[in-house]
N, C-alpha and C. Protein backbone atom coordinates (compact mmCIF):
# COMPACT_ATOMS: atom_id res chain seq x y z
N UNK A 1 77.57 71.05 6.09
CA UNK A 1 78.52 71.35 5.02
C UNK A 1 77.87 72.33 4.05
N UNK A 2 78.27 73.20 3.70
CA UNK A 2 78.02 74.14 3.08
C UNK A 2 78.69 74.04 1.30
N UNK A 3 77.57 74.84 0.64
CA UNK A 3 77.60 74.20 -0.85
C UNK A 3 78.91 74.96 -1.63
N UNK A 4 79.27 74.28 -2.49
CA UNK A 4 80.83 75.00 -3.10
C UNK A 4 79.81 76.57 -3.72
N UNK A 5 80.55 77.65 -3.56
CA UNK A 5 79.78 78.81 -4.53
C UNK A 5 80.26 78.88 -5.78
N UNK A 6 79.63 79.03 -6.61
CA UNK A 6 78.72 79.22 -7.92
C UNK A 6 79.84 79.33 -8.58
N UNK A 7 79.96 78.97 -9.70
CA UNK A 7 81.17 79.08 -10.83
C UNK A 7 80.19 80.42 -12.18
N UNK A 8 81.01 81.56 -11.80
CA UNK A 8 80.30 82.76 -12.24
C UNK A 8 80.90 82.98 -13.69
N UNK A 9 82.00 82.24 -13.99
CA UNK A 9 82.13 82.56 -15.62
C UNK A 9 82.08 81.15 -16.56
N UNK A 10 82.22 80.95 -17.52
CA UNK A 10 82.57 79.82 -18.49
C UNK A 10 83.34 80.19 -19.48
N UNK A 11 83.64 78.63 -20.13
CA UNK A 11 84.08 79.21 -21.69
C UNK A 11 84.41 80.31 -21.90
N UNK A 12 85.33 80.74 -22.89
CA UNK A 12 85.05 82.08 -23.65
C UNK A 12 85.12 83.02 -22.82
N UNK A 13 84.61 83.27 -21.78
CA UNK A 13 84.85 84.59 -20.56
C UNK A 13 86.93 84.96 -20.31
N UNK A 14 86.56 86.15 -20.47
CA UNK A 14 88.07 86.79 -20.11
C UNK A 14 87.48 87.21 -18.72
N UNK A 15 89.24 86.25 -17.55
CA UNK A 15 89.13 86.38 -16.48
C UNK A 15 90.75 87.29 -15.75
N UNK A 16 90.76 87.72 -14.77
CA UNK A 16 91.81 88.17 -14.38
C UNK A 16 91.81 87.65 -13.13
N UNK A 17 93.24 87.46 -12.77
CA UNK A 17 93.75 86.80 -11.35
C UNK A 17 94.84 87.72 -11.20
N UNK A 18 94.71 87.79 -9.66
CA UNK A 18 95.96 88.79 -9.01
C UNK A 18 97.07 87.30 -8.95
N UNK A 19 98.51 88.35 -8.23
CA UNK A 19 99.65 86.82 -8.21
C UNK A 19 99.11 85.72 -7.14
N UNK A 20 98.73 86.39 -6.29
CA UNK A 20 98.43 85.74 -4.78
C UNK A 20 97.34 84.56 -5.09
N UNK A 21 96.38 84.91 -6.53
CA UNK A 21 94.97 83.91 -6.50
C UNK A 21 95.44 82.91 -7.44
N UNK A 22 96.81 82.84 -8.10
CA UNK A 22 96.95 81.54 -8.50
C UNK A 22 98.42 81.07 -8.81
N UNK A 23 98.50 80.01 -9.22
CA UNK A 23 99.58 78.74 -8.97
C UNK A 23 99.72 78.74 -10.43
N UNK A 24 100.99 78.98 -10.72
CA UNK A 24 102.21 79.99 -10.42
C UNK A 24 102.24 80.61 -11.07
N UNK A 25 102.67 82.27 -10.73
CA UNK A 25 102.97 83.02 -12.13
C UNK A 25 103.36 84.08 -11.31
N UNK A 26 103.98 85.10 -12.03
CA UNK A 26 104.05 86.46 -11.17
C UNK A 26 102.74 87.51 -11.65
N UNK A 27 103.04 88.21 -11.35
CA UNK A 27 101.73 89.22 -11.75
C UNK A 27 100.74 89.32 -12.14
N UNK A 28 99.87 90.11 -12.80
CA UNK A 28 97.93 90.03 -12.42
C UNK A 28 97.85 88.87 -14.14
N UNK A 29 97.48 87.81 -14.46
CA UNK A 29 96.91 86.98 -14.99
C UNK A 29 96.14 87.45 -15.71
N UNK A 30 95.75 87.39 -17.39
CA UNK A 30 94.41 87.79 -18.12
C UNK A 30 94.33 86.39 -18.59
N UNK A 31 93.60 85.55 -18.83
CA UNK A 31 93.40 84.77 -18.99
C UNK A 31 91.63 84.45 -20.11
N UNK A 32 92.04 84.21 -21.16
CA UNK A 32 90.28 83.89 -21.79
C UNK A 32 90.45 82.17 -22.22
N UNK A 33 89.79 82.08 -20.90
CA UNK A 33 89.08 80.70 -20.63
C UNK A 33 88.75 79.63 -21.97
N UNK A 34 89.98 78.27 -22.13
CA UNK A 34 88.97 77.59 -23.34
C UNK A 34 88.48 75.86 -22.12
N UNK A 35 89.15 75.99 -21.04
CA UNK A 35 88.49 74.94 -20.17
C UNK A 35 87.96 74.91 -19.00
N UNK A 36 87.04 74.64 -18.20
CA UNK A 36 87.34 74.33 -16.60
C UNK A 36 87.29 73.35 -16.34
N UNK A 37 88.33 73.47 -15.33
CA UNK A 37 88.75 71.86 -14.79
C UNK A 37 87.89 71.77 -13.75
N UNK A 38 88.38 70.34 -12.56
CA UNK A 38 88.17 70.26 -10.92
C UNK A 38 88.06 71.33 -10.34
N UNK A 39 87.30 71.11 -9.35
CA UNK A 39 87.49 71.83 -7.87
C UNK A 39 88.02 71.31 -7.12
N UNK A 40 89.09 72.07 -6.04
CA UNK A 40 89.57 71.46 -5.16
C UNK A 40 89.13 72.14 -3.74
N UNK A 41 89.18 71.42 -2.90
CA UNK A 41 89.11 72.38 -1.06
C UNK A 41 90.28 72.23 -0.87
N UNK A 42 90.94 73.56 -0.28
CA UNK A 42 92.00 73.31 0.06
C UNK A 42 92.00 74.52 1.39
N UNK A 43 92.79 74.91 2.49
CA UNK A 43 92.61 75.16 3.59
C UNK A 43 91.73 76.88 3.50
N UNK A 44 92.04 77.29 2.11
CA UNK A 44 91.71 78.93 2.09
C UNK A 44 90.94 78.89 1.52
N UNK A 45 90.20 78.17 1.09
CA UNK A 45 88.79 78.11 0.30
C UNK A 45 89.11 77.12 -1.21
N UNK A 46 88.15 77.45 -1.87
CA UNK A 46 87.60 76.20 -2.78
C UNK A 46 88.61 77.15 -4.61
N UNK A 47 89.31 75.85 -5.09
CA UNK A 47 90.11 76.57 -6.26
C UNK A 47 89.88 75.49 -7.17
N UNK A 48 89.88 76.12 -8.38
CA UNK A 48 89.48 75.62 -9.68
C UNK A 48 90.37 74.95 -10.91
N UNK A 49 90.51 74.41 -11.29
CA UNK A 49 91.86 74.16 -12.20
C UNK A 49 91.60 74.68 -13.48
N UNK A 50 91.69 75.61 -14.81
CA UNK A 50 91.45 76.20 -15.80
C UNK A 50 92.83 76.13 -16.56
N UNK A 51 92.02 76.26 -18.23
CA UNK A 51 92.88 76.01 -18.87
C UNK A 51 92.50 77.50 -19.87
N UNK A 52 93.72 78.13 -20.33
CA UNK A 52 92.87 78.82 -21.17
C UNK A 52 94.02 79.67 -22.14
N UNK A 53 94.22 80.69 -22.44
CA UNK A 53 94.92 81.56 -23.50
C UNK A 53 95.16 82.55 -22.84
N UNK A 54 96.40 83.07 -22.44
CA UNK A 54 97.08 83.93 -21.31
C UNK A 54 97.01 85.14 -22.77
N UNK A 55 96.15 86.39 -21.99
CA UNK A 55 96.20 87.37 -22.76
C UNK A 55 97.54 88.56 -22.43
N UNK A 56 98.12 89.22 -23.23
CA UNK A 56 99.15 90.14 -22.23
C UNK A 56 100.59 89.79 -22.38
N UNK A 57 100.48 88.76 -22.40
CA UNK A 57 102.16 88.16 -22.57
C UNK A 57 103.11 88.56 -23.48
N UNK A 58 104.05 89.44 -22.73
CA UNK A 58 105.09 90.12 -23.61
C UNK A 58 105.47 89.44 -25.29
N UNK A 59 105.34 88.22 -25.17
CA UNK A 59 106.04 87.19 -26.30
C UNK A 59 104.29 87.04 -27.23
N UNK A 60 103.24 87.15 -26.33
CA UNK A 60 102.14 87.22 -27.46
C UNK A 60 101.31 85.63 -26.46
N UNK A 61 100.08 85.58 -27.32
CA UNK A 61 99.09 84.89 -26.45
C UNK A 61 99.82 83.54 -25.99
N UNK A 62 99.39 82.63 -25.13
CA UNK A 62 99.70 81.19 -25.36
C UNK A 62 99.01 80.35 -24.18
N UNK A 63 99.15 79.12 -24.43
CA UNK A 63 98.48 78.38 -23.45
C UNK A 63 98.74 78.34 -21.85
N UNK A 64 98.37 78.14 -21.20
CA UNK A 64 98.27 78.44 -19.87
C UNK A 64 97.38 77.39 -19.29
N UNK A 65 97.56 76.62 -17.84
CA UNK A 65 97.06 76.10 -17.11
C UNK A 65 97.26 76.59 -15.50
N UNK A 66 96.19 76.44 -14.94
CA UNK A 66 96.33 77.30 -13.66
C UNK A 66 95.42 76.63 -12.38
N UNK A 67 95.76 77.10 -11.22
CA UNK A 67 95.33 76.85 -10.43
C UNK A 67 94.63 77.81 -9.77
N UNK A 68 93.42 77.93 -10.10
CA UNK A 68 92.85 79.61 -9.52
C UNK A 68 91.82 79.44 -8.28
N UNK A 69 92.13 80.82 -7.30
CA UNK A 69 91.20 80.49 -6.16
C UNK A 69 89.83 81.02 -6.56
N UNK A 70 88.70 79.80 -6.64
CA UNK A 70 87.97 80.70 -7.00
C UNK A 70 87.21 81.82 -7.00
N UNK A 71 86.74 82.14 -5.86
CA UNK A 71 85.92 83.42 -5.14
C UNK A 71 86.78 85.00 -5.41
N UNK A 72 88.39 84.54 -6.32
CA UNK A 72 89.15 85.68 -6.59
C UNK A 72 89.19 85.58 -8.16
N UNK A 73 88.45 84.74 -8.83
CA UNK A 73 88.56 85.31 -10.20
C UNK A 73 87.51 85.94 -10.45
N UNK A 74 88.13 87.36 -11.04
CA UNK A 74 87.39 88.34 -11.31
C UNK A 74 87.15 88.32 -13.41
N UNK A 75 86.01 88.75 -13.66
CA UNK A 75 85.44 88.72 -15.10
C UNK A 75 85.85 90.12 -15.84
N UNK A 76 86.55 90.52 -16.50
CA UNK A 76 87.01 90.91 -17.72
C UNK A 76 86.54 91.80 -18.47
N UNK A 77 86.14 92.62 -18.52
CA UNK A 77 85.44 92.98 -20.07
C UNK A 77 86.09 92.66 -21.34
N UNK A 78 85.46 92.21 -22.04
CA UNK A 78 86.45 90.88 -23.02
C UNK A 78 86.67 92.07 -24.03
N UNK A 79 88.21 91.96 -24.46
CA UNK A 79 89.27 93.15 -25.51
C UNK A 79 88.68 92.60 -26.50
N UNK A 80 89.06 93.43 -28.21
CA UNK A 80 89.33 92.91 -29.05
C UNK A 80 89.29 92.08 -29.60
N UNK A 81 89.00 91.39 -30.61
CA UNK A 81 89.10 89.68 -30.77
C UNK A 81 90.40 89.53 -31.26
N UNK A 82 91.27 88.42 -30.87
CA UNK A 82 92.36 88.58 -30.86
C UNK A 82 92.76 87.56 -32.03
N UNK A 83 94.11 87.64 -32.52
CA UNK A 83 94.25 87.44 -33.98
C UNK A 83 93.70 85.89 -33.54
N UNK A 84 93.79 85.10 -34.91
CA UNK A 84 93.58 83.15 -34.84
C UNK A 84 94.85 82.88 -35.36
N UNK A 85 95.63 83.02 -34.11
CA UNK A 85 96.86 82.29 -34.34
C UNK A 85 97.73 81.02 -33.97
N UNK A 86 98.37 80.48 -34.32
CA UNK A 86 98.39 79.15 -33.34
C UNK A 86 99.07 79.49 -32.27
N UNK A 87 99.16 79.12 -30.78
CA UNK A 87 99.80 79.05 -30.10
C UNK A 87 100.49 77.62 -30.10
N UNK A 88 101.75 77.42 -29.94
CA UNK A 88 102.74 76.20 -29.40
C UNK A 88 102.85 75.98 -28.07
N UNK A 89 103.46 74.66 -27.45
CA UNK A 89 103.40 73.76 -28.48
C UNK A 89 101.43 72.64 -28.75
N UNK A 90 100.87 73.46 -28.40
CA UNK A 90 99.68 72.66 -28.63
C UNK A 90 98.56 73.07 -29.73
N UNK A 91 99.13 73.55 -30.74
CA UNK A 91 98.65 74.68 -31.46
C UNK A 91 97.20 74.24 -31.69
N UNK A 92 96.63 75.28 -30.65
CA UNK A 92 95.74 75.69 -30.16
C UNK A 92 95.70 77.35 -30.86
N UNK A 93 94.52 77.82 -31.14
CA UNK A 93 94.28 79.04 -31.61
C UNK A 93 94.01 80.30 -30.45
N UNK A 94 95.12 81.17 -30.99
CA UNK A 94 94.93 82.32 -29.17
C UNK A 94 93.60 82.84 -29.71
N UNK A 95 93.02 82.96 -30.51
CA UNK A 95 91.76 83.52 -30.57
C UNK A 95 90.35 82.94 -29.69
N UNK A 96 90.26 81.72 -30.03
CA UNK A 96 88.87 81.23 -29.69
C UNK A 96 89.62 79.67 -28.91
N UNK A 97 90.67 79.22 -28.88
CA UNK A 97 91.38 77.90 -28.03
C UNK A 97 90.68 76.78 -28.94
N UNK A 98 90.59 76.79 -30.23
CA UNK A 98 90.30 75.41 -30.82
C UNK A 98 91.35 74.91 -31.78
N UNK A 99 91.63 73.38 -31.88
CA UNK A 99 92.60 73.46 -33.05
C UNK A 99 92.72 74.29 -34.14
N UNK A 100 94.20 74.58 -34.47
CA UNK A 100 94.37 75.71 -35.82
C UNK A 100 94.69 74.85 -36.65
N UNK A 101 94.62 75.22 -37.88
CA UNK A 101 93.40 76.13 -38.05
C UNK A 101 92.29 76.09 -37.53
N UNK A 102 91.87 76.75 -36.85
CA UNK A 102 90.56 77.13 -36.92
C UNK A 102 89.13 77.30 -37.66
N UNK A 103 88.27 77.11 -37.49
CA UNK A 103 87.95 78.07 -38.94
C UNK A 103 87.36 79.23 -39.33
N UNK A 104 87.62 79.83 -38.37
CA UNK A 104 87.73 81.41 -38.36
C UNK A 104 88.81 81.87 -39.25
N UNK A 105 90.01 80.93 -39.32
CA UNK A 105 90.86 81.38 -39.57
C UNK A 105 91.44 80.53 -41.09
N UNK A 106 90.57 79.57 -41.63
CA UNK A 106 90.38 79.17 -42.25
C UNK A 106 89.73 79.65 -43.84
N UNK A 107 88.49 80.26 -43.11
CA UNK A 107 87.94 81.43 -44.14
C UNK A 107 89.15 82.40 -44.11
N UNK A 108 89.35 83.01 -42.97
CA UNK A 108 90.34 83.84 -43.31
C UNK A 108 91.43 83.60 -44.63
N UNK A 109 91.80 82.69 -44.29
CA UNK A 109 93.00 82.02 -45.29
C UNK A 109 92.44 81.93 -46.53
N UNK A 110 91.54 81.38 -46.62
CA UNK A 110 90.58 81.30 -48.21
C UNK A 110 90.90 82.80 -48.83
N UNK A 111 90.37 83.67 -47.81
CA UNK A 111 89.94 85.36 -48.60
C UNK A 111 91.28 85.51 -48.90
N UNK A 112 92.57 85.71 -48.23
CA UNK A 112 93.58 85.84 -48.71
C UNK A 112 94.49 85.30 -49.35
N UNK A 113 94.07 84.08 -49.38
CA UNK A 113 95.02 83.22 -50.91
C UNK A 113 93.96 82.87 -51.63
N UNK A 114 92.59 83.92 -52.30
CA UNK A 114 92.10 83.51 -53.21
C UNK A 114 92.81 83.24 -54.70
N UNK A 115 93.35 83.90 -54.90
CA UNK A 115 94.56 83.80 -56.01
C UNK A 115 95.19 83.32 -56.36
N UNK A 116 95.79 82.37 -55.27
CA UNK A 116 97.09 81.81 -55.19
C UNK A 116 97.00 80.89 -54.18
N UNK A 117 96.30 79.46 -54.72
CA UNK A 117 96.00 78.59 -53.88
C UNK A 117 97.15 77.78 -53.41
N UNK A 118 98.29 77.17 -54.33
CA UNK A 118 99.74 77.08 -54.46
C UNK A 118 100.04 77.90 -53.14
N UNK A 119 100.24 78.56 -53.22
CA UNK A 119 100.83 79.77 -52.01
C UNK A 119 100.33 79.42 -50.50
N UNK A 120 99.39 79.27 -50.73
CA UNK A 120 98.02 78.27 -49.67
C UNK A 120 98.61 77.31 -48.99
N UNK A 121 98.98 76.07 -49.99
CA UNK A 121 99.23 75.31 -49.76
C UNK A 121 100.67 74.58 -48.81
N UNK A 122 101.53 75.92 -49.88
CA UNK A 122 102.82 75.85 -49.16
C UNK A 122 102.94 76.29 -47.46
N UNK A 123 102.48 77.61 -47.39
CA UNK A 123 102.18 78.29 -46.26
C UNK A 123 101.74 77.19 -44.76
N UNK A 124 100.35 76.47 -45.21
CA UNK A 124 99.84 75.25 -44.41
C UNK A 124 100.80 74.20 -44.56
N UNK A 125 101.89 73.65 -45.41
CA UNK A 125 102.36 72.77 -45.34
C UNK A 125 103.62 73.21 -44.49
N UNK A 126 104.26 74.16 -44.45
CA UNK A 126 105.03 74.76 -43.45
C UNK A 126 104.69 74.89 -42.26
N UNK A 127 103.50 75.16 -42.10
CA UNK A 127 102.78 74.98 -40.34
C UNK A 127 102.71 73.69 -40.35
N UNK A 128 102.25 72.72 -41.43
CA UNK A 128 102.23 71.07 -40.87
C UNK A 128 103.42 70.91 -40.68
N UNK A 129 104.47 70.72 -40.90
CA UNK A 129 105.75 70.58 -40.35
C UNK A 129 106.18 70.64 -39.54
N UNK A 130 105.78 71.96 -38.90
CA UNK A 130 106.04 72.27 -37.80
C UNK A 130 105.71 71.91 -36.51
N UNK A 131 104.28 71.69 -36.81
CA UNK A 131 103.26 70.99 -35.98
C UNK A 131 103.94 69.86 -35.63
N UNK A 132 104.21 68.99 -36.98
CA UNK A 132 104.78 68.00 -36.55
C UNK A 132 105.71 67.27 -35.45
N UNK A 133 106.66 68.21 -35.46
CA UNK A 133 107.66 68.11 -34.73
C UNK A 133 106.69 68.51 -32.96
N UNK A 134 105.53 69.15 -32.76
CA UNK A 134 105.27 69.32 -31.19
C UNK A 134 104.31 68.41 -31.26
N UNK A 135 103.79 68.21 -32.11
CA UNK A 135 102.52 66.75 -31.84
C UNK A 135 102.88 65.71 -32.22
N UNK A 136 103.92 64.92 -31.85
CA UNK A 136 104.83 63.77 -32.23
C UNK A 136 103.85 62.57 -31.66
N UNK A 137 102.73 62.86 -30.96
CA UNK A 137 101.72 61.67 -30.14
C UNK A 137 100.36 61.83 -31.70
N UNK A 138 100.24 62.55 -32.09
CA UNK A 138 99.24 62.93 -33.35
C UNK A 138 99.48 61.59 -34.17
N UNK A 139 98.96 61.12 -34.68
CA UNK A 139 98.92 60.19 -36.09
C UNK A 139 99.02 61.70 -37.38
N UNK A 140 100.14 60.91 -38.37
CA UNK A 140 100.48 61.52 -39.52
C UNK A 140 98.85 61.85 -40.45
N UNK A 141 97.93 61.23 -40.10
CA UNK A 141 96.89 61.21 -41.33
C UNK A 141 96.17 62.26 -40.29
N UNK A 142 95.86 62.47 -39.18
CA UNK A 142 95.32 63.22 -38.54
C UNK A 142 96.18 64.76 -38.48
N UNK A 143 97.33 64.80 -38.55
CA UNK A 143 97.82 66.05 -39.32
C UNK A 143 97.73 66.41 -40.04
N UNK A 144 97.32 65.96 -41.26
CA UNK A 144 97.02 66.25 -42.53
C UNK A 144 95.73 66.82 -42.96
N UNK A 145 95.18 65.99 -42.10
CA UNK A 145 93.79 66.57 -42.41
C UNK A 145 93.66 67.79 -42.01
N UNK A 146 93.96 68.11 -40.51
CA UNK A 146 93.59 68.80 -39.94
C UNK A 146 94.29 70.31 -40.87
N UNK A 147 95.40 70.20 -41.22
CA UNK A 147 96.28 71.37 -41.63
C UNK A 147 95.76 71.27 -43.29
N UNK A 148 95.76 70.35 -43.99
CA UNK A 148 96.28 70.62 -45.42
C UNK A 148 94.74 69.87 -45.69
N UNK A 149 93.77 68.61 -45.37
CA UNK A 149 92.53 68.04 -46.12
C UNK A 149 91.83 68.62 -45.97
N UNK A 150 91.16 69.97 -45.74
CA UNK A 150 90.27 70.64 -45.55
C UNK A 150 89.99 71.47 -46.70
N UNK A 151 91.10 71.57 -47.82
CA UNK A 151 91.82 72.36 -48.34
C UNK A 151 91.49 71.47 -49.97
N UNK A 152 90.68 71.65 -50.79
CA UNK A 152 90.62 70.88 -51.94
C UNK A 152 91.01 71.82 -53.22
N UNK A 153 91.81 71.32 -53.90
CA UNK A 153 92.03 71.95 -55.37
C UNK A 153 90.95 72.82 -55.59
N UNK A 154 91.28 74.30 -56.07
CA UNK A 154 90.30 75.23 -56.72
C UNK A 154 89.21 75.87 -55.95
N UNK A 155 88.45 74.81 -54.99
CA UNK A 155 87.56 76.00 -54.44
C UNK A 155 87.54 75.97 -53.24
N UNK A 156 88.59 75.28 -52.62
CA UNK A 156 88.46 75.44 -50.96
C UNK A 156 87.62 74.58 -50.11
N UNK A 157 86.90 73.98 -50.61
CA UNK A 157 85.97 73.37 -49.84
C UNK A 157 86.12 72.02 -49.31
N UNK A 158 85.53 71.47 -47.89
CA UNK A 158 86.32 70.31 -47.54
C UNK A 158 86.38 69.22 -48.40
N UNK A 159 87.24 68.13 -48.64
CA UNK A 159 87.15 67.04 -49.18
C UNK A 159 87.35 65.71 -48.25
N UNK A 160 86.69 64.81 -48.67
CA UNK A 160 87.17 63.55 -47.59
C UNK A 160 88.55 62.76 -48.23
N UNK A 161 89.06 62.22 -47.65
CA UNK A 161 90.60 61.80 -48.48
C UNK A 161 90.66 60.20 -48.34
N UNK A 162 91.03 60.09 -48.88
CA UNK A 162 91.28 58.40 -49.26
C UNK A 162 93.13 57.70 -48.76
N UNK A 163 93.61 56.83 -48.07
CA UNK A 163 94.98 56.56 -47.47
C UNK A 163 94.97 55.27 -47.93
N UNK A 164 96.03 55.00 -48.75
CA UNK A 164 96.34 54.09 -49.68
C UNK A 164 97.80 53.25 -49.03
N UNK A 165 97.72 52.31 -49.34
CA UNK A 165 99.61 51.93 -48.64
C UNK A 165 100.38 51.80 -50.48
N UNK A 166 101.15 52.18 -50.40
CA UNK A 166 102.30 52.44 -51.58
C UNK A 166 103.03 51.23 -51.55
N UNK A 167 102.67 50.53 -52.20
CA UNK A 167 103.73 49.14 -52.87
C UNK A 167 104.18 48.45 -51.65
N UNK A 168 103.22 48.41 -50.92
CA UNK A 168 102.90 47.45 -49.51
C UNK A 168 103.88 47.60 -48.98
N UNK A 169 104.92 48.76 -48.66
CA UNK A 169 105.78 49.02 -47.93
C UNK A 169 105.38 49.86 -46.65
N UNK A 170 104.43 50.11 -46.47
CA UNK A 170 103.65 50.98 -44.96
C UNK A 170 103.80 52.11 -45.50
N UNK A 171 104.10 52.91 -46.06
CA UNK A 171 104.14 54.30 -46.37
C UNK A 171 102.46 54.53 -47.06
N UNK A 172 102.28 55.38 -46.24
CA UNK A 172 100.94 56.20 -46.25
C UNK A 172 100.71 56.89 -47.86
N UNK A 173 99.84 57.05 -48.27
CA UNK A 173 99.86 58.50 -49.63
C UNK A 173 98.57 58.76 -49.33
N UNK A 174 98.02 60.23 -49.68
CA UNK A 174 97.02 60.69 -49.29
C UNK A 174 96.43 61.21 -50.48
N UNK A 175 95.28 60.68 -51.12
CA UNK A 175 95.16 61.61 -52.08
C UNK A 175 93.10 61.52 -52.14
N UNK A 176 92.73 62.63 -52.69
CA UNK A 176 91.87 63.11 -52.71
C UNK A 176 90.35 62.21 -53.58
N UNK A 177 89.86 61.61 -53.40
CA UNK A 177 88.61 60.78 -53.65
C UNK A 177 88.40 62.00 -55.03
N UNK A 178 87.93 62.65 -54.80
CA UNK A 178 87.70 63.21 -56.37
C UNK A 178 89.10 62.63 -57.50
N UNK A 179 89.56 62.14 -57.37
CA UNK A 179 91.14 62.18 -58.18
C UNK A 179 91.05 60.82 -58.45
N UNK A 180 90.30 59.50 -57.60
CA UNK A 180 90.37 58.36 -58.08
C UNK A 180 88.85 57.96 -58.53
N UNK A 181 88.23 58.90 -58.97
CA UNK A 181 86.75 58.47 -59.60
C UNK A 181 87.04 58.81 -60.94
């Protein structure tokens, strides 16, 4: 038995697939890699399962899972860095594939609502919303954090948060440990 050959990219690598090297799509695939899955044998040789950020897509980046043969994915010369935006519904960042915010995109957000942290706030609370509605398996306090607790009055910097129950009716409130000292 002869050994599976070599898995020649990782992570982060921008890969391209013709239609024929993977399951399903029509035409040539750009793909920048945020997983690899299994290997499988299957009668035409040995294919990979990957997860990653479909570059190219008329509508703009987004998630993608695939079935690629491997000995036909070819490596990329990696474009541009591409904006840190969320992709849906797993908002996932088409830039680098980590939850968004990011924090690439995080600083980002800082530099441009230095001014107008209010503005900040609203902006992220409009993406939590939204979020909401595609990560319906998420816990509410784990949305929060992720979108809006990172995010502390005045200078941006993370805070840890404190979850209180409100007049022992189960309703959550979230408020900021600096605020109850």
């Amino acid at each position: 038995m002869t050994a599976p050959p070599p898995i020649r990219f990782r992570v982060g690598d921008v890969v391209a697939l013709s239609e024929q090297h993977y399951c399903y799509g029509l035409g040539t695939l750009t793909l920048r890699i945020v997983e690899l899955g299994r290997r499988e044998r299957h009668s035409d040789g040995i294919w990979i399962h990957l997860r990653g950020v479909e570059l190219g897509h008329p509508s703009g980046p987004r998630q993608r899972r695939v079935l690629a043969k491997l000995e036909a994915v070819r490596l990329r010369p990696v474009p541009a860095p591409a904006a840190h935006v969320p992709v849906r519904p797993g908002w996932e960042c088409a830039g680098c594939g980590r939850p968004w915010p990011c924090p690439d995109r995080r600083e980002r957000l800082l530099r441009d609502y230095a001014g107008n942290r209010a503005a900040l706030g609203v902006y992220l609370g409009l993406h939590l919303a939204d979020a909401s509605s595609d990560l319906r398996h998420h816990p509410a306090g784990d949305l929060y954090a992720r979108f809006l607790g990172w995010l502390r009055p005045g200078d941006g910097q993370v805070d840890r948060l404190a979850v209180g129950d409100t007049a022992g009716c189960g309703a959550l409130r979230y408020r900021h440990i600096a605020d109850l000292e």
